[in-house]
Each structure stands twice: as structure tokens, then as C-alpha cells.
N, C-alpha and C. Protein backbone atom coordinates (compact mmCIF):
# COMPACT_ATOMS: atom_id res chain seq x y z
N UNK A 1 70.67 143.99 183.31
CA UNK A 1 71.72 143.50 182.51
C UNK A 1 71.26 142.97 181.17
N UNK A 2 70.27 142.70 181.32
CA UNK A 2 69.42 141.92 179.85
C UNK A 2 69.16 143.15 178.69
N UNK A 3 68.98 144.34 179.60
CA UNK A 3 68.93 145.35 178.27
C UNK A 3 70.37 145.74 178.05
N UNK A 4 71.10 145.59 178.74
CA UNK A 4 72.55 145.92 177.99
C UNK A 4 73.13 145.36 177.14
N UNK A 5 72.66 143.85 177.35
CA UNK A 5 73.23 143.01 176.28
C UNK A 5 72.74 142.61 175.17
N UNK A 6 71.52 143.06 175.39
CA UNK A 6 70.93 142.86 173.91
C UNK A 6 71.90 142.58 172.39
N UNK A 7 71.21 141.82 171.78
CA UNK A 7 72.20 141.23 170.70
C UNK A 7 71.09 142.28 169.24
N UNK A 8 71.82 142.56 168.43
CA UNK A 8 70.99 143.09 167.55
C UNK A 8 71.20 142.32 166.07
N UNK A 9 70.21 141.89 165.88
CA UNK A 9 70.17 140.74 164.78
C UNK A 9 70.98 141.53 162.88
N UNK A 10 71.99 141.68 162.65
CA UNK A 10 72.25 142.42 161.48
C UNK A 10 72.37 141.26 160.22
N UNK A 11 71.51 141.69 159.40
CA UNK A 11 71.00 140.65 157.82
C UNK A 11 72.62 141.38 157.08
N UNK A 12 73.15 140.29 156.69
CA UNK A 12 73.83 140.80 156.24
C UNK A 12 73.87 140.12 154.42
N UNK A 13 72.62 140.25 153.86
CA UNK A 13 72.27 139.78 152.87
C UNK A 13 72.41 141.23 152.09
N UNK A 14 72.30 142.09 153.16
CA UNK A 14 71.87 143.36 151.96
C UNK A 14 73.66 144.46 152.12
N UNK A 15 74.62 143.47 152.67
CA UNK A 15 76.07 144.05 152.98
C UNK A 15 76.33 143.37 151.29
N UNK A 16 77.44 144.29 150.91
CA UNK A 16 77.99 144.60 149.59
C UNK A 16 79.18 144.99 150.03
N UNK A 17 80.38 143.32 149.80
CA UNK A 17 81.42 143.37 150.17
C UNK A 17 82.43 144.31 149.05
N UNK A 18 83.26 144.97 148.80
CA UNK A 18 84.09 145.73 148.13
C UNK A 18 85.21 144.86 147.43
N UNK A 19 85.64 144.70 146.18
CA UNK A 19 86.55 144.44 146.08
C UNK A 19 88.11 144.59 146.21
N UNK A 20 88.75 143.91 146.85
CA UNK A 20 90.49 144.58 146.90
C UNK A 20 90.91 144.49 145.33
N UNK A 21 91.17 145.35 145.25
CA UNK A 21 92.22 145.62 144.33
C UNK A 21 93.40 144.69 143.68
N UNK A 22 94.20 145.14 145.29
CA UNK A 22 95.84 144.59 145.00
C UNK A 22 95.56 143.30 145.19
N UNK A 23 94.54 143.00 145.70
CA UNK A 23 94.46 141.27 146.25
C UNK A 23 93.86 140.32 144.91
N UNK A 24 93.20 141.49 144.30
CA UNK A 24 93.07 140.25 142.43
C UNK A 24 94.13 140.57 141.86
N UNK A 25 94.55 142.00 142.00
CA UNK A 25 96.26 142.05 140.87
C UNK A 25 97.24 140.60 141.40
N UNK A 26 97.26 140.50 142.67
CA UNK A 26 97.81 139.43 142.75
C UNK A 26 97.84 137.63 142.80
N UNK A 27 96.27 137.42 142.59
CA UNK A 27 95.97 136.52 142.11
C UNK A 27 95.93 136.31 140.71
N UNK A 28 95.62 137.52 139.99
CA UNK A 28 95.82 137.33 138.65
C UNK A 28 97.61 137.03 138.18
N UNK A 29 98.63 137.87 138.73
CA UNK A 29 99.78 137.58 138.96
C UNK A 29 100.09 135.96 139.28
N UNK A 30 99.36 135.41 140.31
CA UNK A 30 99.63 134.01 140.71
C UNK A 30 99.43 133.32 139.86
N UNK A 31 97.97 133.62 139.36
CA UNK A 31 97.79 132.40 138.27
C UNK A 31 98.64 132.40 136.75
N UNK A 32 99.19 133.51 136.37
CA UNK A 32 99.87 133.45 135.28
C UNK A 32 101.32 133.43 135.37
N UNK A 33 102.09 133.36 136.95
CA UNK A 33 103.06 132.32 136.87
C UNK A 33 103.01 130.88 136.58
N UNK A 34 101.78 130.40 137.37
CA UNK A 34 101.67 129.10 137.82
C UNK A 34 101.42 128.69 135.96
N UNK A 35 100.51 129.54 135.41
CA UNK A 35 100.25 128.99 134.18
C UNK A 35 101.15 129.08 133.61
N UNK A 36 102.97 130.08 133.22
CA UNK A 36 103.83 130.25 132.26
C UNK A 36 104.70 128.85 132.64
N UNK A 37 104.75 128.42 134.05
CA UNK A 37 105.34 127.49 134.78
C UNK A 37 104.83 126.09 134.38
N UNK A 38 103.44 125.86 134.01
CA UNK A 38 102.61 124.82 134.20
C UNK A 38 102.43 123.88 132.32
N UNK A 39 102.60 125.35 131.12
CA UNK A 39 102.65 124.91 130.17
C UNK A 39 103.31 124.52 129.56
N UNK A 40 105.10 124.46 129.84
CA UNK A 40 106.24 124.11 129.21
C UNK A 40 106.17 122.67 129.82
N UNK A 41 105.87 122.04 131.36
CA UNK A 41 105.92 121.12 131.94
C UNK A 41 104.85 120.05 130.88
N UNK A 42 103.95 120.91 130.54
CA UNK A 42 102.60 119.83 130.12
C UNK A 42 103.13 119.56 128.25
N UNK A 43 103.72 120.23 128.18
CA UNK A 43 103.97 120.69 126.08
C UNK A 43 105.06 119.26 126.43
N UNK A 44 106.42 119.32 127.49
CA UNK A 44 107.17 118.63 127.46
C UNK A 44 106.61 116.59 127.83
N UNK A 45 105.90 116.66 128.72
CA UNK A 45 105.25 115.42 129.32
C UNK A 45 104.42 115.01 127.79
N UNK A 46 103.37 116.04 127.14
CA UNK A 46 102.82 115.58 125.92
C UNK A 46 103.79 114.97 124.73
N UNK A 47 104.98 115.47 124.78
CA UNK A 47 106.16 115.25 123.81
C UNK A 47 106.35 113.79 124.20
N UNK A 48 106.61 113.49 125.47
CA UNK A 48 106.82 112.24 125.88
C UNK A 48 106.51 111.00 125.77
N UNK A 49 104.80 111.48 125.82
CA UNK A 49 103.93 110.40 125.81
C UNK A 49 103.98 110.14 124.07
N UNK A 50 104.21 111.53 123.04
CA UNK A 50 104.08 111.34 121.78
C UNK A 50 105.39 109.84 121.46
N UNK A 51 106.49 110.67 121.64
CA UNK A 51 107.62 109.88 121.67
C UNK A 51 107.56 108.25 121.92
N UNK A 52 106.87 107.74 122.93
CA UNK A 52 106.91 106.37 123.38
C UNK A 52 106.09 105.71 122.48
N UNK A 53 104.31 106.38 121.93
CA UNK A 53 103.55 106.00 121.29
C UNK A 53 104.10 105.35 119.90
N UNK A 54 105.27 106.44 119.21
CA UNK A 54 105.76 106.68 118.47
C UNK A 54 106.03 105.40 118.21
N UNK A 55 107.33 105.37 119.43
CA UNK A 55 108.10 104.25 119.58
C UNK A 55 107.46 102.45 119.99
N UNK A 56 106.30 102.14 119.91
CA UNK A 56 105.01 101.25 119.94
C UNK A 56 104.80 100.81 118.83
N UNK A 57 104.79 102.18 117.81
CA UNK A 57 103.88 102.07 116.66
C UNK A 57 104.95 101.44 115.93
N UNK A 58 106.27 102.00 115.65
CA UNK A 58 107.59 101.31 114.75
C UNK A 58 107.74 100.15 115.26
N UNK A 59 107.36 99.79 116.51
CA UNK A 59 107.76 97.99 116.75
C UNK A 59 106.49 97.18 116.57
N UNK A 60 105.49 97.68 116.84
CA UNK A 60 104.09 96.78 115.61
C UNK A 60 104.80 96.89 114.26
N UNK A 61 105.07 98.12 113.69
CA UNK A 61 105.37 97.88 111.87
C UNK A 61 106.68 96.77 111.76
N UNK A 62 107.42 96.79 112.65
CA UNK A 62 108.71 95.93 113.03
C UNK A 62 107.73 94.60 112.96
N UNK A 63 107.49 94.35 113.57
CA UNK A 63 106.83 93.24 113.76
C UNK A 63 105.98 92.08 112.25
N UNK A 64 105.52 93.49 112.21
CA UNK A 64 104.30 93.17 110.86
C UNK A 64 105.60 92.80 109.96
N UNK A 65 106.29 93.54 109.42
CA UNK A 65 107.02 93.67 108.60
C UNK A 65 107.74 92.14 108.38
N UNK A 66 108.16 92.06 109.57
CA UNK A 66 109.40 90.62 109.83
C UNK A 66 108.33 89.42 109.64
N UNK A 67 106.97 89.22 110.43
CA UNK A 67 105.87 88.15 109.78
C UNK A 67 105.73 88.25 108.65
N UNK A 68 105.79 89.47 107.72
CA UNK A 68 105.27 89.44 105.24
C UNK A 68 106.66 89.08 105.03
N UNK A 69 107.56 89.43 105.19
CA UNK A 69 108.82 89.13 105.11
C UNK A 69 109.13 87.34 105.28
N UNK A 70 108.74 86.45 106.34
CA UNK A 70 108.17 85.55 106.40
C UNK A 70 107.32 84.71 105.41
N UNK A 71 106.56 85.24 105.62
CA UNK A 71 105.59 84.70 104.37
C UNK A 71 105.68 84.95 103.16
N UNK A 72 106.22 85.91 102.84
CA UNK A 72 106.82 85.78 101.11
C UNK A 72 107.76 85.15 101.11
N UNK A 73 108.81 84.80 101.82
CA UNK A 73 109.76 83.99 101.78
C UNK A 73 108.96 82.21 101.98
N UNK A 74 108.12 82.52 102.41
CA UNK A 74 107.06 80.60 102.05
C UNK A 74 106.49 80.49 101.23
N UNK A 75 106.03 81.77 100.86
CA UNK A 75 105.03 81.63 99.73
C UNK A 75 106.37 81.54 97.98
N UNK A 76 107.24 81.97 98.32
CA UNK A 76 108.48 81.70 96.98
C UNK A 76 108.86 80.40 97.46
N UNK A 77 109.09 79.85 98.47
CA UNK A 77 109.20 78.44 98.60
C UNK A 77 108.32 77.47 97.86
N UNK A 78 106.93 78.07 98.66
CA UNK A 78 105.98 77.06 97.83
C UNK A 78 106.02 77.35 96.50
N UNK A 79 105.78 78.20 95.50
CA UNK A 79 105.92 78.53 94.29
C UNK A 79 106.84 77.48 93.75
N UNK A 80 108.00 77.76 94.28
CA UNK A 80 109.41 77.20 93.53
C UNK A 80 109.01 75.29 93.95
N UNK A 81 107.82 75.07 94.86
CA UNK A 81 108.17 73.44 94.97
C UNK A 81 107.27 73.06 94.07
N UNK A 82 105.78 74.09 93.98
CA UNK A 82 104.93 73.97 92.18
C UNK A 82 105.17 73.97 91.54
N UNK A 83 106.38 74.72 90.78
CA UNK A 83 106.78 74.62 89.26
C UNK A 83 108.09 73.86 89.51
N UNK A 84 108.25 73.12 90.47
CA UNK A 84 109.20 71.85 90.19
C UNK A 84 108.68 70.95 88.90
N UNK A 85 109.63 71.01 87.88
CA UNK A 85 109.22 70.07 86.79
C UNK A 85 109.34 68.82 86.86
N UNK A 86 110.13 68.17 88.00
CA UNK A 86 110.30 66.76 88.63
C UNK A 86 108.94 66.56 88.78
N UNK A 87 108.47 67.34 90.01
CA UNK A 87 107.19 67.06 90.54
C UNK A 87 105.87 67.05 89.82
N UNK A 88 105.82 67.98 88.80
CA UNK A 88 104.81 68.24 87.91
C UNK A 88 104.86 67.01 86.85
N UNK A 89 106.12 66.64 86.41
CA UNK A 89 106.20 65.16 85.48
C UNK A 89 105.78 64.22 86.31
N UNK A 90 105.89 63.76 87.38
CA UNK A 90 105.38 63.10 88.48
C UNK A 90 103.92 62.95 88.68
N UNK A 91 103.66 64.22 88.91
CA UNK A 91 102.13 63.98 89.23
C UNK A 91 101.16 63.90 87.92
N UNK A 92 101.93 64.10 86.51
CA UNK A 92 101.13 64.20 85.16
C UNK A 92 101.47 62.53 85.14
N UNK A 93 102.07 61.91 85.09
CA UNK A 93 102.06 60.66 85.01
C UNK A 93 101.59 59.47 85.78
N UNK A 94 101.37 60.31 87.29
CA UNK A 94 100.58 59.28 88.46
C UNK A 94 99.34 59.61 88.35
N UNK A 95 98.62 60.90 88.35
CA UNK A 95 97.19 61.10 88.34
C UNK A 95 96.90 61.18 87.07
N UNK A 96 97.41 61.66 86.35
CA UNK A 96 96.46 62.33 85.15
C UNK A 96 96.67 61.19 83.64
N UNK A 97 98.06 60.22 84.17
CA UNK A 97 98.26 59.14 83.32
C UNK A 97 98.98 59.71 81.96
N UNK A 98 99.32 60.51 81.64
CA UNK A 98 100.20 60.99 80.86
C UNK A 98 101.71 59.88 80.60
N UNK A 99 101.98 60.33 79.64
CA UNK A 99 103.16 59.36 78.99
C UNK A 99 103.83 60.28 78.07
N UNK A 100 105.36 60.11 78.11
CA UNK A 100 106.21 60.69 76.91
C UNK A 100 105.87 60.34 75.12
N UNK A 101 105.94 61.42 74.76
CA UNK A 101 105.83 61.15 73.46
C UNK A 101 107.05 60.29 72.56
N UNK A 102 106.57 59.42 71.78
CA UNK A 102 107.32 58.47 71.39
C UNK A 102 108.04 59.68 70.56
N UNK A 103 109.81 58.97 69.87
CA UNK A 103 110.35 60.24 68.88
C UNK A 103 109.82 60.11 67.50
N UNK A 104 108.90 58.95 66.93
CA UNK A 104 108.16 59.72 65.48
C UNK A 104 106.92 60.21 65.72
N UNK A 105 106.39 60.63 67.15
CA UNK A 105 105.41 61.70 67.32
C UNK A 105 105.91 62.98 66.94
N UNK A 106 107.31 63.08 67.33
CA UNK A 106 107.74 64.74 67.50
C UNK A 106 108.26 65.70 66.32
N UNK A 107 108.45 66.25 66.57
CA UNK A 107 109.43 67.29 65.31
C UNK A 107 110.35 68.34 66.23
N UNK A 108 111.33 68.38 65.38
CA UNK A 108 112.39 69.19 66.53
C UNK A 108 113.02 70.46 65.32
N UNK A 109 112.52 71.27 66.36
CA UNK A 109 112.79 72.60 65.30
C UNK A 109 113.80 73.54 65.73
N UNK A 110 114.22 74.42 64.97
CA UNK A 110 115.37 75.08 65.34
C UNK A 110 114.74 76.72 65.40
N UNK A 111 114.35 77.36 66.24
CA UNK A 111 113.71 78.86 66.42
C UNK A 111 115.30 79.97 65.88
N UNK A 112 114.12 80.38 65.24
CA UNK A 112 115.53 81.69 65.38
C UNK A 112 115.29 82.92 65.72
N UNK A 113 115.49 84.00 65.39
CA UNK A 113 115.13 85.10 66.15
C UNK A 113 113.79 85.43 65.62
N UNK A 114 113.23 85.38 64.41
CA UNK A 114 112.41 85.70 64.52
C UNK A 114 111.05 84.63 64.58
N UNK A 115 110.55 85.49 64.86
CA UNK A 115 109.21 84.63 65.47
C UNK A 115 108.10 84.25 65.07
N UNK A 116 107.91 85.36 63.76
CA UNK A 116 106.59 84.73 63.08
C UNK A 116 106.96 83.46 61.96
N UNK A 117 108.41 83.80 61.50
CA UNK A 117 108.87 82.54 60.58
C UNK A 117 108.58 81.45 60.83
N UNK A 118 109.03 81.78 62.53
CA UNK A 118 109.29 80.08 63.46
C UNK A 118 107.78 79.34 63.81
N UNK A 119 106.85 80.53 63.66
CA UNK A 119 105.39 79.99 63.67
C UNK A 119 104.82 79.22 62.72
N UNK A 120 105.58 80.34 61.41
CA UNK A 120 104.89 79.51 60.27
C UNK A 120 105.75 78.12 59.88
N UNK A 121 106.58 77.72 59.86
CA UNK A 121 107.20 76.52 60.06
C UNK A 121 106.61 75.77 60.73
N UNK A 122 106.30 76.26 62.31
CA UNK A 122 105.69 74.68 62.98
C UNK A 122 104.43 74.33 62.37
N UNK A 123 103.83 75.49 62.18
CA UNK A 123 102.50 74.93 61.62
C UNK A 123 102.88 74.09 60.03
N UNK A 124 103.32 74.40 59.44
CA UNK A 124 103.39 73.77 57.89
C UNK A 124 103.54 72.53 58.35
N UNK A 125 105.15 71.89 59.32
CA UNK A 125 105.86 70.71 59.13
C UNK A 125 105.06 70.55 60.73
N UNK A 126 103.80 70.63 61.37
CA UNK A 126 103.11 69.96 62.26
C UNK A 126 102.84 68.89 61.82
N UNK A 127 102.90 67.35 62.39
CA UNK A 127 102.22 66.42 62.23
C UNK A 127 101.13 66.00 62.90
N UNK A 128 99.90 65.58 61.95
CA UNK A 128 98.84 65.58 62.37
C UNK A 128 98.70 64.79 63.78
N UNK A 129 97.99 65.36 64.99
CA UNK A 129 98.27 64.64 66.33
C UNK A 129 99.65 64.27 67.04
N UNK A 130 100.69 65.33 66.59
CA UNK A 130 101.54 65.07 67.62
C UNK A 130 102.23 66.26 67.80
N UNK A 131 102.94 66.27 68.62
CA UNK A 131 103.77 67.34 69.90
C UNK A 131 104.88 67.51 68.60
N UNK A 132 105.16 69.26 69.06
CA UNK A 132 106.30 69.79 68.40
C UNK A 132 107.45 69.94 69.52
N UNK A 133 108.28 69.74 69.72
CA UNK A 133 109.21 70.55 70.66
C UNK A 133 109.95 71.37 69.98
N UNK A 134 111.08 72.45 71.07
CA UNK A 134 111.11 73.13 69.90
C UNK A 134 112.47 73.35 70.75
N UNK A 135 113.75 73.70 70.42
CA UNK A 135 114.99 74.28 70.70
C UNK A 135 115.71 75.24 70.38
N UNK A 136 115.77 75.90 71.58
CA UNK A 136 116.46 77.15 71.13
C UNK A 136 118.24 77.60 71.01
């Protein structure tokens, strides 16, 4: 019985399987449904993610926008409380010791439209060491 059953050892290193045919036509078939199927899904999901990013980025500029908006509105505050002339006569007379000019320091002139006239006038009728004012 031992020689009947002998097993015969076959290498099948040197077997050279054949290719099917219809069996890659139809994997090639598979994969280029799955792919016509797979790229409208991925184009649409990429749109999506564009869209939200989108929508991130306009509410940072929202954001930014409403804080300068902010701050130019403090920064014209502060401006407008610097060139307060209350405050500026105030502080020329507490720190810096300043005083109004008496009225025979001054000269009070009348400008008119033109401008180099009105120059040469103050200078002629300037009095030596004192303030011109001038009205327009």
C-alpha cells in the first residue's frame, strides 16, 4: 500500500500561472466605476471643507475688523481729548507756567484774502517781544 500512495513532491516554482482575460477586463471595469463614483464624492466633500474654511477666515476678518474699528474710534477720542484747548491752556499754565498776554503786548489784525500782504503787515506793525493775534 505504501507504493501506491506515494505522494510525488511537484515544485511549483517553475508553474507559470496564465492570465484570465475577462477576469482583468473586469477588474479594470470595477475599478473605473468605483473611480467615476469615488471622484464627484471627493471634488464635492473638498468643496465643503473649502466652503467652511472660507467661512472661518471672514469671521477672523469680522473680528479683526470690529477690534481697528474700535481702536480708531479711541484713538479719535484720544486725539480730540489732546487738542482740547481747555486742556492744553490748562496744562500751559500749570506745568509750563505760561500766562496770557497783557492787551498792549498784542496787535490785532485783520487778514484778508491774501496772504503775502497779511505777512507783510504783521511783520512791519510787529512789536518788539510781543504776540500778534490775528482775526479772520
Amino acid at each position: 500500500m505504501s507504493s501506491e500512495i506515494q505522494r510525488k513532491v511537484v515544485l511549483n516554482q517553475r508553474l507559470v500561472k496564465e492570465r484570465d482575460q475577462a477576469r482583468a477586463r473586469d477588474l479594470k471595469r470595477v475599478v473605473w466605476i468605483c473611480a467615476s463614483l469615488l471622484l464627484p464624492i471627493l471634488f464635492y466633500v473638498w468643496q465643503q471643507v473649502e466652503y467652511i474654511r472660507t467661512g472661518y477666515q471672514i469671521e477672523q476678518l469680522r473680528a479683526e475688523k470690529n477690534r481697528l474699528v474700535e481702536w480708531n474710534r479711541q484713538m479719535k477720542l484720544e486725539r480730540a481729548t489732546l487738542l482740547n484747548l481747555k486742556r492744553i491752556e490748562t496744562l500751559s499754565r500749570t506745568r509750563l507756567g505760561l500766562i496770557p498776554p497783557d492787551s498792549e503786548n498784542t496787535v490785532k489784525l485783520r487778514l484778508t484774502g491774501d496772504s503775502s500782504a497779511s505777512r507783510s503787515v504783521a511783520r512791519n506793525h510787529a512789536p518788539s517781544g510781543g504776540l500778534i493775534a490775528a482775526e479772520q
